[in-house]
PDB file of N, CA and C in Angstrom:
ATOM      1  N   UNK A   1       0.827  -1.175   0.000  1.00  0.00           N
ATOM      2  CA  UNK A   1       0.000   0.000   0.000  1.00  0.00           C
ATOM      3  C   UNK A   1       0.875   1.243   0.000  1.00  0.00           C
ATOM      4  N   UNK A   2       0.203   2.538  -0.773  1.00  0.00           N
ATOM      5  CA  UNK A   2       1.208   3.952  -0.596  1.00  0.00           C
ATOM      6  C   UNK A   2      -0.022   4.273   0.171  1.00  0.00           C
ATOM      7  N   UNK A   3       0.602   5.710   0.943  1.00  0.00           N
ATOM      8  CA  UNK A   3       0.456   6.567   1.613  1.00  0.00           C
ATOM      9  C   UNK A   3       0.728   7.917   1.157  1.00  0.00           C
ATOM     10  N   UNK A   4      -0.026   8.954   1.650  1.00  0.00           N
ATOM     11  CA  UNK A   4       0.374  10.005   1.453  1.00  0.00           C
ATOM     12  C   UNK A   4       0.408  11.027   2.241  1.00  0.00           C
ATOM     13  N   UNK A   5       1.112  11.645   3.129  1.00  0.00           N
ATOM     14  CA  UNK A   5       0.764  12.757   4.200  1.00  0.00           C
ATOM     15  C   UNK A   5       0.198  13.633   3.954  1.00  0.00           C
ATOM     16  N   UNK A   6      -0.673  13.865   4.949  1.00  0.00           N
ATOM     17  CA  UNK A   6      -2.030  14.643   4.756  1.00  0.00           C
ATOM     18  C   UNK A   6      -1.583  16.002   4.414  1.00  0.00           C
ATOM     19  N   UNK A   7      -2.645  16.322   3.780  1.00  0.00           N
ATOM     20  CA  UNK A   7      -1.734  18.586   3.715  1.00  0.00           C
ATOM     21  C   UNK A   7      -2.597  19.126   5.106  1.00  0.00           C
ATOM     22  N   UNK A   8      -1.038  19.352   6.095  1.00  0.00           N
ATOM     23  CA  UNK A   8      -1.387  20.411   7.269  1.00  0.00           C
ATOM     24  C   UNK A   8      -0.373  21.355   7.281  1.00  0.00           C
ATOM     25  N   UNK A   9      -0.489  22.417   7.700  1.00  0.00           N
ATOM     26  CA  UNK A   9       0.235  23.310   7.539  1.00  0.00           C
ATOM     27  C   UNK A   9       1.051  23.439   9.015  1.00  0.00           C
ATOM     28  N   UNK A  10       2.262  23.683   8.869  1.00  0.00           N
ATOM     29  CA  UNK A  10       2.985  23.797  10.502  1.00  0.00           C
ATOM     30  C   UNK A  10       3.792  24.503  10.825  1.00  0.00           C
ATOM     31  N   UNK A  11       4.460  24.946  11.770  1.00  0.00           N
ATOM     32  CA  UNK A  11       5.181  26.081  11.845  1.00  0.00           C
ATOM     33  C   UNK A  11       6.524  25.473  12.222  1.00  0.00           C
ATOM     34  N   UNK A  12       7.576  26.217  11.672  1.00  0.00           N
ATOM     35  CA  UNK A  12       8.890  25.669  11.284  1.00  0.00           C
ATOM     36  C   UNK A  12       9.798  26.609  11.233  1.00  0.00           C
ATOM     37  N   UNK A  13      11.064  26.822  11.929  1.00  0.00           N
ATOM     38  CA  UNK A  13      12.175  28.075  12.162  1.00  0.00           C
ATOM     39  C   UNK A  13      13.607  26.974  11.714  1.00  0.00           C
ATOM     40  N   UNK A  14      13.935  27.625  10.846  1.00  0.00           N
ATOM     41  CA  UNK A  14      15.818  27.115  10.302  1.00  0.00           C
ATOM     42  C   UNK A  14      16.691  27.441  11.635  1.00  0.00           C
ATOM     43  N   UNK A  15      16.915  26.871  12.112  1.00  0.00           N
ATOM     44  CA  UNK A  15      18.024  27.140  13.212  1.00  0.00           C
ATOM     45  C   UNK A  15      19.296  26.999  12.644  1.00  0.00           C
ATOM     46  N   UNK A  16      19.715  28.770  12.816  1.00  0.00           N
ATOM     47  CA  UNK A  16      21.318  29.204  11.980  1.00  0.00           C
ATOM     48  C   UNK A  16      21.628  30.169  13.177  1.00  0.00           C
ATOM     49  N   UNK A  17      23.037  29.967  12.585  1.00  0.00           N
ATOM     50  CA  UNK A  17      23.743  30.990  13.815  1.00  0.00           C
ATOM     51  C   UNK A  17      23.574  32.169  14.079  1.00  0.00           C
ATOM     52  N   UNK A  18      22.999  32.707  13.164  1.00  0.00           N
ATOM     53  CA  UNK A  18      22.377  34.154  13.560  1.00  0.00           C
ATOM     54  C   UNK A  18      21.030  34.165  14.383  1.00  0.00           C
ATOM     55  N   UNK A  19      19.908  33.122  14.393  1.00  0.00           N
ATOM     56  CA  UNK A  19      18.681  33.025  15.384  1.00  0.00           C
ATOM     57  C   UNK A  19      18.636  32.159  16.141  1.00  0.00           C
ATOM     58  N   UNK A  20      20.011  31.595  16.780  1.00  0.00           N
ATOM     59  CA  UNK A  20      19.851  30.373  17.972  1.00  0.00           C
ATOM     60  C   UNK A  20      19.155  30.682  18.642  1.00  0.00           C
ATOM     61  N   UNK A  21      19.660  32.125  19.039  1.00  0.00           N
ATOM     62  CA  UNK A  21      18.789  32.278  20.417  1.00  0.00           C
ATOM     63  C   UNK A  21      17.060  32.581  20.256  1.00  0.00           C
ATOM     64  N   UNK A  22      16.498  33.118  19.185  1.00  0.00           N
ATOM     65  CA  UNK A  22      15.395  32.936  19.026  1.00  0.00           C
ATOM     66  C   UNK A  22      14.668  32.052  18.658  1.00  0.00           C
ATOM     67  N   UNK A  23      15.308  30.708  18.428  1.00  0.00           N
ATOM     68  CA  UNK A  23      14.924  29.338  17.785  1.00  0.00           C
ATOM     69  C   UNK A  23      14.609  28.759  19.254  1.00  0.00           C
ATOM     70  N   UNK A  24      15.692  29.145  19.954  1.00  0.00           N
ATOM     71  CA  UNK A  24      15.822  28.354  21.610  1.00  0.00           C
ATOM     72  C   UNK A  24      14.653  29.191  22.231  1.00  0.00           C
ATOM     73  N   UNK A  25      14.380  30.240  22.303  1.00  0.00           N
ATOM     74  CA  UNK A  25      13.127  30.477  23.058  1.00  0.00           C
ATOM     75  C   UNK A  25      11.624  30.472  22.942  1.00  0.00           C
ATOM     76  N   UNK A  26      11.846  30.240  21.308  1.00  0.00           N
ATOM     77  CA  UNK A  26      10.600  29.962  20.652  1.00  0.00           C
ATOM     78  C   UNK A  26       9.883  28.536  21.381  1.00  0.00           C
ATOM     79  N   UNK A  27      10.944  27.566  21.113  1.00  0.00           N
ATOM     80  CA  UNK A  27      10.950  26.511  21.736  1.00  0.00           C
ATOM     81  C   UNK A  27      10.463  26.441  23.468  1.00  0.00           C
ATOM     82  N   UNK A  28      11.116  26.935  24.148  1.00  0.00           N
ATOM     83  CA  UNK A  28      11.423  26.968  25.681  1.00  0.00           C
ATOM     84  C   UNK A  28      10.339  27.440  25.597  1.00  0.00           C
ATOM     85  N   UNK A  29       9.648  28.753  25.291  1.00  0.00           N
ATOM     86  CA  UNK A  29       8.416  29.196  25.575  1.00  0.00           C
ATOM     87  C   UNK A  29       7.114  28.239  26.023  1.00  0.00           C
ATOM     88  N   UNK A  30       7.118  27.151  25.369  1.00  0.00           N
ATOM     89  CA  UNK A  30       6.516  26.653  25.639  1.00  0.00           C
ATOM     90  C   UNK A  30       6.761  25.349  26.458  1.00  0.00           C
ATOM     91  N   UNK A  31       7.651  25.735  27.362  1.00  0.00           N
ATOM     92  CA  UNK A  31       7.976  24.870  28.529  1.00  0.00           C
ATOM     93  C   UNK A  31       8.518  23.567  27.927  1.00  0.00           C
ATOM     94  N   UNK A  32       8.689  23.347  27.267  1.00  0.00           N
ATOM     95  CA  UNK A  32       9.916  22.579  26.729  1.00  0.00           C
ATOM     96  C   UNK A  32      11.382  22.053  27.651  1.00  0.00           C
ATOM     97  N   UNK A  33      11.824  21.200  27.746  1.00  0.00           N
ATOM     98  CA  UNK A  33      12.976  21.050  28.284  1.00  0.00           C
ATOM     99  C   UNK A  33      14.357  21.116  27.065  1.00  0.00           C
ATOM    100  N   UNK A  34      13.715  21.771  26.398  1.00  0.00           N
ATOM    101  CA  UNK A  34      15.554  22.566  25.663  1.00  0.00           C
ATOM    102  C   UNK A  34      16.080  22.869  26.019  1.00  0.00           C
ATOM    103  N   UNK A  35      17.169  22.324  25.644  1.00  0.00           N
ATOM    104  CA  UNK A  35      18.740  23.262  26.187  1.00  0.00           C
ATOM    105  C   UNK A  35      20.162  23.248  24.955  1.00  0.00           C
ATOM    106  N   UNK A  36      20.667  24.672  25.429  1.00  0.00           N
ATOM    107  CA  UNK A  36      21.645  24.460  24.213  1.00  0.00           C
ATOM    108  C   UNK A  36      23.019  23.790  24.823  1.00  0.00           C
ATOM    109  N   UNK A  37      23.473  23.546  23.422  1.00  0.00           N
ATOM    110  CA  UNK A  37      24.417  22.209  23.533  1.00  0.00           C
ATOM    111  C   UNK A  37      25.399  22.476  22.750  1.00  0.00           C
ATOM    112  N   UNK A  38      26.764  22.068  22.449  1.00  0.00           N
ATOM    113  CA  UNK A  38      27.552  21.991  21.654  1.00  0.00           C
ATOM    114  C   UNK A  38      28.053  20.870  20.916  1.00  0.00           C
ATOM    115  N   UNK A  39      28.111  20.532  19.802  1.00  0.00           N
ATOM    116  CA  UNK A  39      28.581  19.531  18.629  1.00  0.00           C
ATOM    117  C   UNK A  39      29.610  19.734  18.070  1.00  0.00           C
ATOM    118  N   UNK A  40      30.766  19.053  18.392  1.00  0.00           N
ATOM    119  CA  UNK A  40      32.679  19.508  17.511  1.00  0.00           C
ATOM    120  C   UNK A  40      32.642  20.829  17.690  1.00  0.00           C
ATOM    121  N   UNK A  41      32.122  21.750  18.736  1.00  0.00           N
ATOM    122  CA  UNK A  41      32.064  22.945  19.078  1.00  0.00           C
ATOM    123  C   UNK A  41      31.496  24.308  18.238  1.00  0.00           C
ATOM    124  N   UNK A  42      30.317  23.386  17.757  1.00  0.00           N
ATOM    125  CA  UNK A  42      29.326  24.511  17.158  1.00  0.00           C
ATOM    126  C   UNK A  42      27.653  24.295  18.109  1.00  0.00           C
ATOM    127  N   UNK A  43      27.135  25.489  18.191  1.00  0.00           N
ATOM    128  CA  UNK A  43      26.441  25.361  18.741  1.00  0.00           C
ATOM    129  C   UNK A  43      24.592  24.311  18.219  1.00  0.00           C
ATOM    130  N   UNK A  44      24.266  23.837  19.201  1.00  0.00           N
ATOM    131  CA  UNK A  44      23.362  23.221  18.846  1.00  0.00           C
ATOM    132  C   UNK A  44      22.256  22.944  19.574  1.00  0.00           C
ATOM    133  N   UNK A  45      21.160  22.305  19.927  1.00  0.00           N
ATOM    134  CA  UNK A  45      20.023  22.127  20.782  1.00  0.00           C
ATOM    135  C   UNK A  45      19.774  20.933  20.565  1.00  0.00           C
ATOM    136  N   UNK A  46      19.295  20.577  22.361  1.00  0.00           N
ATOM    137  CA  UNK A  46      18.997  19.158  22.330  1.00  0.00           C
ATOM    138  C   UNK A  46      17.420  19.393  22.730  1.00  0.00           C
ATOM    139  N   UNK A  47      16.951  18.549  21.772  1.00  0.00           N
ATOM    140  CA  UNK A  47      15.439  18.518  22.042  1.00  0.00           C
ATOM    141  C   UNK A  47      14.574  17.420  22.322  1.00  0.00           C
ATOM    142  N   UNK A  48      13.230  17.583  23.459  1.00  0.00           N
ATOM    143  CA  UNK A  48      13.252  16.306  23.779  1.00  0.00           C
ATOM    144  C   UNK A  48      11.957  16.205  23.124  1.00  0.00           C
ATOM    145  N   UNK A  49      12.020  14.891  22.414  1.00  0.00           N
ATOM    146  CA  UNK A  49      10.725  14.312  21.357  1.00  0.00           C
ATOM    147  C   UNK A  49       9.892  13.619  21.769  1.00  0.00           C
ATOM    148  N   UNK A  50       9.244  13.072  21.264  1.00  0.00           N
ATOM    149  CA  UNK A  50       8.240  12.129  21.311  1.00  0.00           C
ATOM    150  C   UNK A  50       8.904  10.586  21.285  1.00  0.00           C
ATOM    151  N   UNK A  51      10.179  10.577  20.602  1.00  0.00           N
ATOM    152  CA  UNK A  51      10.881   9.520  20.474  1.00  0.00           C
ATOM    153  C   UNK A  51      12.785   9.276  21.035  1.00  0.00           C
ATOM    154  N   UNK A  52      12.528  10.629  21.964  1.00  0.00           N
ATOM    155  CA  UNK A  52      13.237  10.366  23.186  1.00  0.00           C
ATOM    156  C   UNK A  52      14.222  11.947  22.554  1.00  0.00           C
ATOM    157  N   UNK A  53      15.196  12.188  23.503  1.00  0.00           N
ATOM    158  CA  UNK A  53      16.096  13.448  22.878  1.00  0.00           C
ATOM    159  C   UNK A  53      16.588  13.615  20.999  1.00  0.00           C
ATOM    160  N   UNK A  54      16.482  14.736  20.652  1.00  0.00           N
ATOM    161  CA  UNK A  54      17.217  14.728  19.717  1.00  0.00           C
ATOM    162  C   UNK A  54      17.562  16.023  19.615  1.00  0.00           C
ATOM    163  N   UNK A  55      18.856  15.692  18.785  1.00  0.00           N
ATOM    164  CA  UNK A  55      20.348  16.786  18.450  1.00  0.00           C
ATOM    165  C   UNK A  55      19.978  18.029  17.350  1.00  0.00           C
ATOM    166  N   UNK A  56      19.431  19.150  17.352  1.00  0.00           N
ATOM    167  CA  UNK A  56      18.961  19.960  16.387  1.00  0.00           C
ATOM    168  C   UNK A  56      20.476  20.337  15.977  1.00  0.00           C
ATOM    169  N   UNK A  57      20.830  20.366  14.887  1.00  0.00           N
ATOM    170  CA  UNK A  57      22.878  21.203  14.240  1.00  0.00           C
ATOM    171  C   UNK A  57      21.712  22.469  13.944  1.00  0.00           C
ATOM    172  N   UNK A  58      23.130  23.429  13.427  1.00  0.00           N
ATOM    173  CA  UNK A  58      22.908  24.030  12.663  1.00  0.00           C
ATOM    174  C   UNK A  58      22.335  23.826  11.289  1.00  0.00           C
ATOM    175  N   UNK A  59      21.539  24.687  10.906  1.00  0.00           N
ATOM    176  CA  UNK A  59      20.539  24.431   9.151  1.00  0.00           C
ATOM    177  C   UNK A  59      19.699  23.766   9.499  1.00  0.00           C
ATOM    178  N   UNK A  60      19.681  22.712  10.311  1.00  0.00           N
ATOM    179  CA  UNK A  60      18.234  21.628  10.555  1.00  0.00           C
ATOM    180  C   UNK A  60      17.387  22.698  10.464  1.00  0.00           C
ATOM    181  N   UNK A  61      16.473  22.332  10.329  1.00  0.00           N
ATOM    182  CA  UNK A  61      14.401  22.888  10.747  1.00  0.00           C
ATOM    183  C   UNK A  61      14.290  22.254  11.845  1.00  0.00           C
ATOM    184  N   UNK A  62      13.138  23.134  13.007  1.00  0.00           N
ATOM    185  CA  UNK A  62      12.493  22.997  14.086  1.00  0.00           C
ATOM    186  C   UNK A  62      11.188  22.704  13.433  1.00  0.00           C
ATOM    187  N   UNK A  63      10.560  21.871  13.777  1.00  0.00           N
ATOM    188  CA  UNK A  63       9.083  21.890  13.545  1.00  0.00           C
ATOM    189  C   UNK A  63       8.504  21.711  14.317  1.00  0.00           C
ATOM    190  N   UNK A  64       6.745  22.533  14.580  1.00  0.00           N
ATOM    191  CA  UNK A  64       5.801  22.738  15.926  1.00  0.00           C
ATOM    192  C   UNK A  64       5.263  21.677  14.810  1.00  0.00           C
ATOM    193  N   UNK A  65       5.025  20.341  16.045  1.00  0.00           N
ATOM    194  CA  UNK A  65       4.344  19.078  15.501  1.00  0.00           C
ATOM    195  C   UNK A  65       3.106  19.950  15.701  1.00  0.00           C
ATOM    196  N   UNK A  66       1.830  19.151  15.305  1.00  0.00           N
ATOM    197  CA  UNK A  66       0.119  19.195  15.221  1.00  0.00           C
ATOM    198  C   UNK A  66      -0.140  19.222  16.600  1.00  0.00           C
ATOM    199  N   UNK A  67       0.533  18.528  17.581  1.00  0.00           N
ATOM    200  CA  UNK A  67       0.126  18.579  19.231  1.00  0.00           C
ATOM    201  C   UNK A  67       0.953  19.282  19.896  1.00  0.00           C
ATOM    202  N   UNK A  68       1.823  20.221  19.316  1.00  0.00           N
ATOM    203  CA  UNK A  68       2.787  21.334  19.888  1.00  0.00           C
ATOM    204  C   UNK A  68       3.438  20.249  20.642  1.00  0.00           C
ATOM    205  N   UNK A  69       3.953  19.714  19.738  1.00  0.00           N
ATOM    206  CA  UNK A  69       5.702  18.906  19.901  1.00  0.00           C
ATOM    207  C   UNK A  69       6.724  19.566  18.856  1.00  0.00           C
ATOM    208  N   UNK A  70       7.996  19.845  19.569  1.00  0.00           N
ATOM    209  CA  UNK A  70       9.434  19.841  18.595  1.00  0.00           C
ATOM    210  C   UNK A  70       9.387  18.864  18.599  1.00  0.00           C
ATOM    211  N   UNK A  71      10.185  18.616  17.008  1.00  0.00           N
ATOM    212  CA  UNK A  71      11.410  18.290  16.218  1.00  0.00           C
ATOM    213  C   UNK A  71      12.252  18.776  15.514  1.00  0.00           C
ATOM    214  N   UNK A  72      13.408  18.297  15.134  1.00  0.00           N
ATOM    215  CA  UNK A  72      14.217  18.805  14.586  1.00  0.00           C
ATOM    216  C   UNK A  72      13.894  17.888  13.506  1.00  0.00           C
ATOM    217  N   UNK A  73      14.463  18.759  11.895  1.00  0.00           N
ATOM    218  CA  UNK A  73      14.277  17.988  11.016  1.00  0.00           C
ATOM    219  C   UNK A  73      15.679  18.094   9.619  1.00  0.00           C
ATOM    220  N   UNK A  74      16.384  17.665   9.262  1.00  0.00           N
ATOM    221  CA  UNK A  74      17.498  17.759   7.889  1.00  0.00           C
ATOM    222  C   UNK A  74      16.934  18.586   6.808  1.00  0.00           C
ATOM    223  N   UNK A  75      18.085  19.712   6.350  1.00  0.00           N
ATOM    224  CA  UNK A  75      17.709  20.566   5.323  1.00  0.00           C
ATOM    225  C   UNK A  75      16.772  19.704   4.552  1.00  0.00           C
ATOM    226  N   UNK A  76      17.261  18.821   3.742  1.00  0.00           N
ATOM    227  CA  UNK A  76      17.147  17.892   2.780  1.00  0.00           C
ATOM    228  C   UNK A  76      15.661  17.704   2.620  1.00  0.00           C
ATOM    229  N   UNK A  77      15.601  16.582   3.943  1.00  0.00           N
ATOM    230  CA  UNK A  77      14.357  15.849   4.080  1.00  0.00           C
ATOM    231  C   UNK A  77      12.985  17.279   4.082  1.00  0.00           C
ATOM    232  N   UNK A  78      13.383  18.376   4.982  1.00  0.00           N
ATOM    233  CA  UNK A  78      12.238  19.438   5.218  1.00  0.00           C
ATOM    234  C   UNK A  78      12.185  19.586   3.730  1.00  0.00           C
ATOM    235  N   UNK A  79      13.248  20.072   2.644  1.00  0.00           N
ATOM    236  CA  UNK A  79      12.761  20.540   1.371  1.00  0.00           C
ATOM    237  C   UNK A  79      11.740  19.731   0.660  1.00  0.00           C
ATOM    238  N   UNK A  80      11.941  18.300   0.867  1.00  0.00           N
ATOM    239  CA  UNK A  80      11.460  17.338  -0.097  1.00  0.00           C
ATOM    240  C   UNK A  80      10.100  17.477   0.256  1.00  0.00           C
ATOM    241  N   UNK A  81       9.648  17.379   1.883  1.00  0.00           N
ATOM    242  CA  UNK A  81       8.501  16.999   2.749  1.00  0.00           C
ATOM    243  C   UNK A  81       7.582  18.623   2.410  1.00  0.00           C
ATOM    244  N   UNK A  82       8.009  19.833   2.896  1.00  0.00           N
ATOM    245  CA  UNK A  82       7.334  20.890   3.089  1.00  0.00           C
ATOM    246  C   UNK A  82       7.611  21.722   1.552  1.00  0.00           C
ATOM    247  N   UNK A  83       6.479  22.776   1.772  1.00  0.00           N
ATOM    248  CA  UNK A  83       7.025  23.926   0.871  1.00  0.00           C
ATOM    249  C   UNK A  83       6.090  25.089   1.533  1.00  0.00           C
ATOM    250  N   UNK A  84       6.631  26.318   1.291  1.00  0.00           N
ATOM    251  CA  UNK A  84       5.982  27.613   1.959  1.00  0.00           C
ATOM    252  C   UNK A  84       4.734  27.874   1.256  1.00  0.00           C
ATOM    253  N   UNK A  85       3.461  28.059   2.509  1.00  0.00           N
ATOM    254  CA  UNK A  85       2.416  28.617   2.559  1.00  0.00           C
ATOM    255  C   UNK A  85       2.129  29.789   2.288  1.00  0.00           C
ATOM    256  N   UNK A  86       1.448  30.354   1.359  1.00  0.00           N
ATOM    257  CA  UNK A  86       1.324  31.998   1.107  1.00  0.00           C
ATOM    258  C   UNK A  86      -0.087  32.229   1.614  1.00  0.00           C
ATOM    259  N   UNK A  87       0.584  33.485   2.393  1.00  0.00           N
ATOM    260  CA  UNK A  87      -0.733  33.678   3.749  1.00  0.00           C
ATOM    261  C   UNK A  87      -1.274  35.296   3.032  1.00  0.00           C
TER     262      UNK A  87
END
Protein backbone atom coordinates (compact mmCIF):
# COMPACT_ATOMS: atom_id res chain seq x y z
CA UNK A 1 0.00 0.00 0.00
CA UNK A 2 1.21 3.95 -0.60
CA UNK A 3 0.46 6.57 1.61
CA UNK A 4 0.37 10.00 1.45
CA UNK A 5 0.76 12.76 4.20
CA UNK A 6 -2.03 14.64 4.76
CA UNK A 7 -1.73 18.59 3.71
CA UNK A 8 -1.39 20.41 7.27
CA UNK A 9 0.23 23.31 7.54
CA UNK A 10 2.99 23.80 10.50
CA UNK A 11 5.18 26.08 11.85
CA UNK A 12 8.89 25.67 11.28
CA UNK A 13 12.18 28.08 12.16
CA UNK A 14 15.82 27.12 10.30
CA UNK A 15 18.02 27.14 13.21
CA UNK A 16 21.32 29.20 11.98
CA UNK A 17 23.74 30.99 13.81
CA UNK A 18 22.38 34.15 13.56
CA UNK A 19 18.68 33.02 15.38
CA UNK A 20 19.85 30.37 17.97
CA UNK A 21 18.79 32.28 20.42
CA UNK A 22 15.39 32.94 19.03
CA UNK A 23 14.92 29.34 17.78
CA UNK A 24 15.82 28.35 21.61
CA UNK A 25 13.13 30.48 23.06
CA UNK A 26 10.60 29.96 20.65
CA UNK A 27 10.95 26.51 21.74
CA UNK A 28 11.42 26.97 25.68
CA UNK A 29 8.42 29.20 25.57
CA UNK A 30 6.52 26.65 25.64
CA UNK A 31 7.98 24.87 28.53
CA UNK A 32 9.92 22.58 26.73
CA UNK A 33 12.98 21.05 28.28
CA UNK A 34 15.55 22.57 25.66
CA UNK A 35 18.74 23.26 26.19
CA UNK A 36 21.64 24.46 24.21
CA UNK A 37 24.42 22.21 23.53
CA UNK A 38 27.55 21.99 21.65
CA UNK A 39 28.58 19.53 18.63
CA UNK A 40 32.68 19.51 17.51
CA UNK A 41 32.06 22.95 19.08
CA UNK A 42 29.33 24.51 17.16
CA UNK A 43 26.44 25.36 18.74
CA UNK A 44 23.36 23.22 18.85
CA UNK A 45 20.02 22.13 20.78
CA UNK A 46 19.00 19.16 22.33
CA UNK A 47 15.44 18.52 22.04
CA UNK A 48 13.25 16.31 23.78
CA UNK A 49 10.72 14.31 21.36
CA UNK A 50 8.24 12.13 21.31
CA UNK A 51 10.88 9.52 20.47
CA UNK A 52 13.24 10.37 23.19
CA UNK A 53 16.10 13.45 22.88
CA UNK A 54 17.22 14.73 19.72
CA UNK A 55 20.35 16.79 18.45
CA UNK A 56 18.96 19.96 16.39
CA UNK A 57 22.88 21.20 14.24
CA UNK A 58 22.91 24.03 12.66
CA UNK A 59 20.54 24.43 9.15
CA UNK A 60 18.23 21.63 10.55
CA UNK A 61 14.40 22.89 10.75
CA UNK A 62 12.49 23.00 14.09
CA UNK A 63 9.08 21.89 13.55
CA UNK A 64 5.80 22.74 15.93
CA UNK A 65 4.34 19.08 15.50
CA UNK A 66 0.12 19.20 15.22
CA UNK A 67 0.13 18.58 19.23
CA UNK A 68 2.79 21.33 19.89
CA UNK A 69 5.70 18.91 19.90
CA UNK A 70 9.43 19.84 18.59
CA UNK A 71 11.41 18.29 16.22
CA UNK A 72 14.22 18.80 14.59
CA UNK A 73 14.28 17.99 11.02
CA UNK A 74 17.50 17.76 7.89
CA UNK A 75 17.71 20.57 5.32
CA UNK A 76 17.15 17.89 2.78
CA UNK A 77 14.36 15.85 4.08
CA UNK A 78 12.24 19.44 5.22
CA UNK A 79 12.76 20.54 1.37
CA UNK A 80 11.46 17.34 -0.10
CA UNK A 81 8.50 17.00 2.75
CA UNK A 82 7.33 20.89 3.09
CA UNK A 83 7.03 23.93 0.87
CA UNK A 84 5.98 27.61 1.96
CA UNK A 85 2.42 28.62 2.56
CA UNK A 86 1.32 32.00 1.11
CA UNK A 87 -0.73 33.68 3.75
Amino acid sequence: MKFRKKPIEIEAMQFTLENKDIVYHWIAEKRMNVYPSFENGTPCLMIPTLEGEMTASINDWIIKGINGEFYPCKPDIFEKTYEPVNE
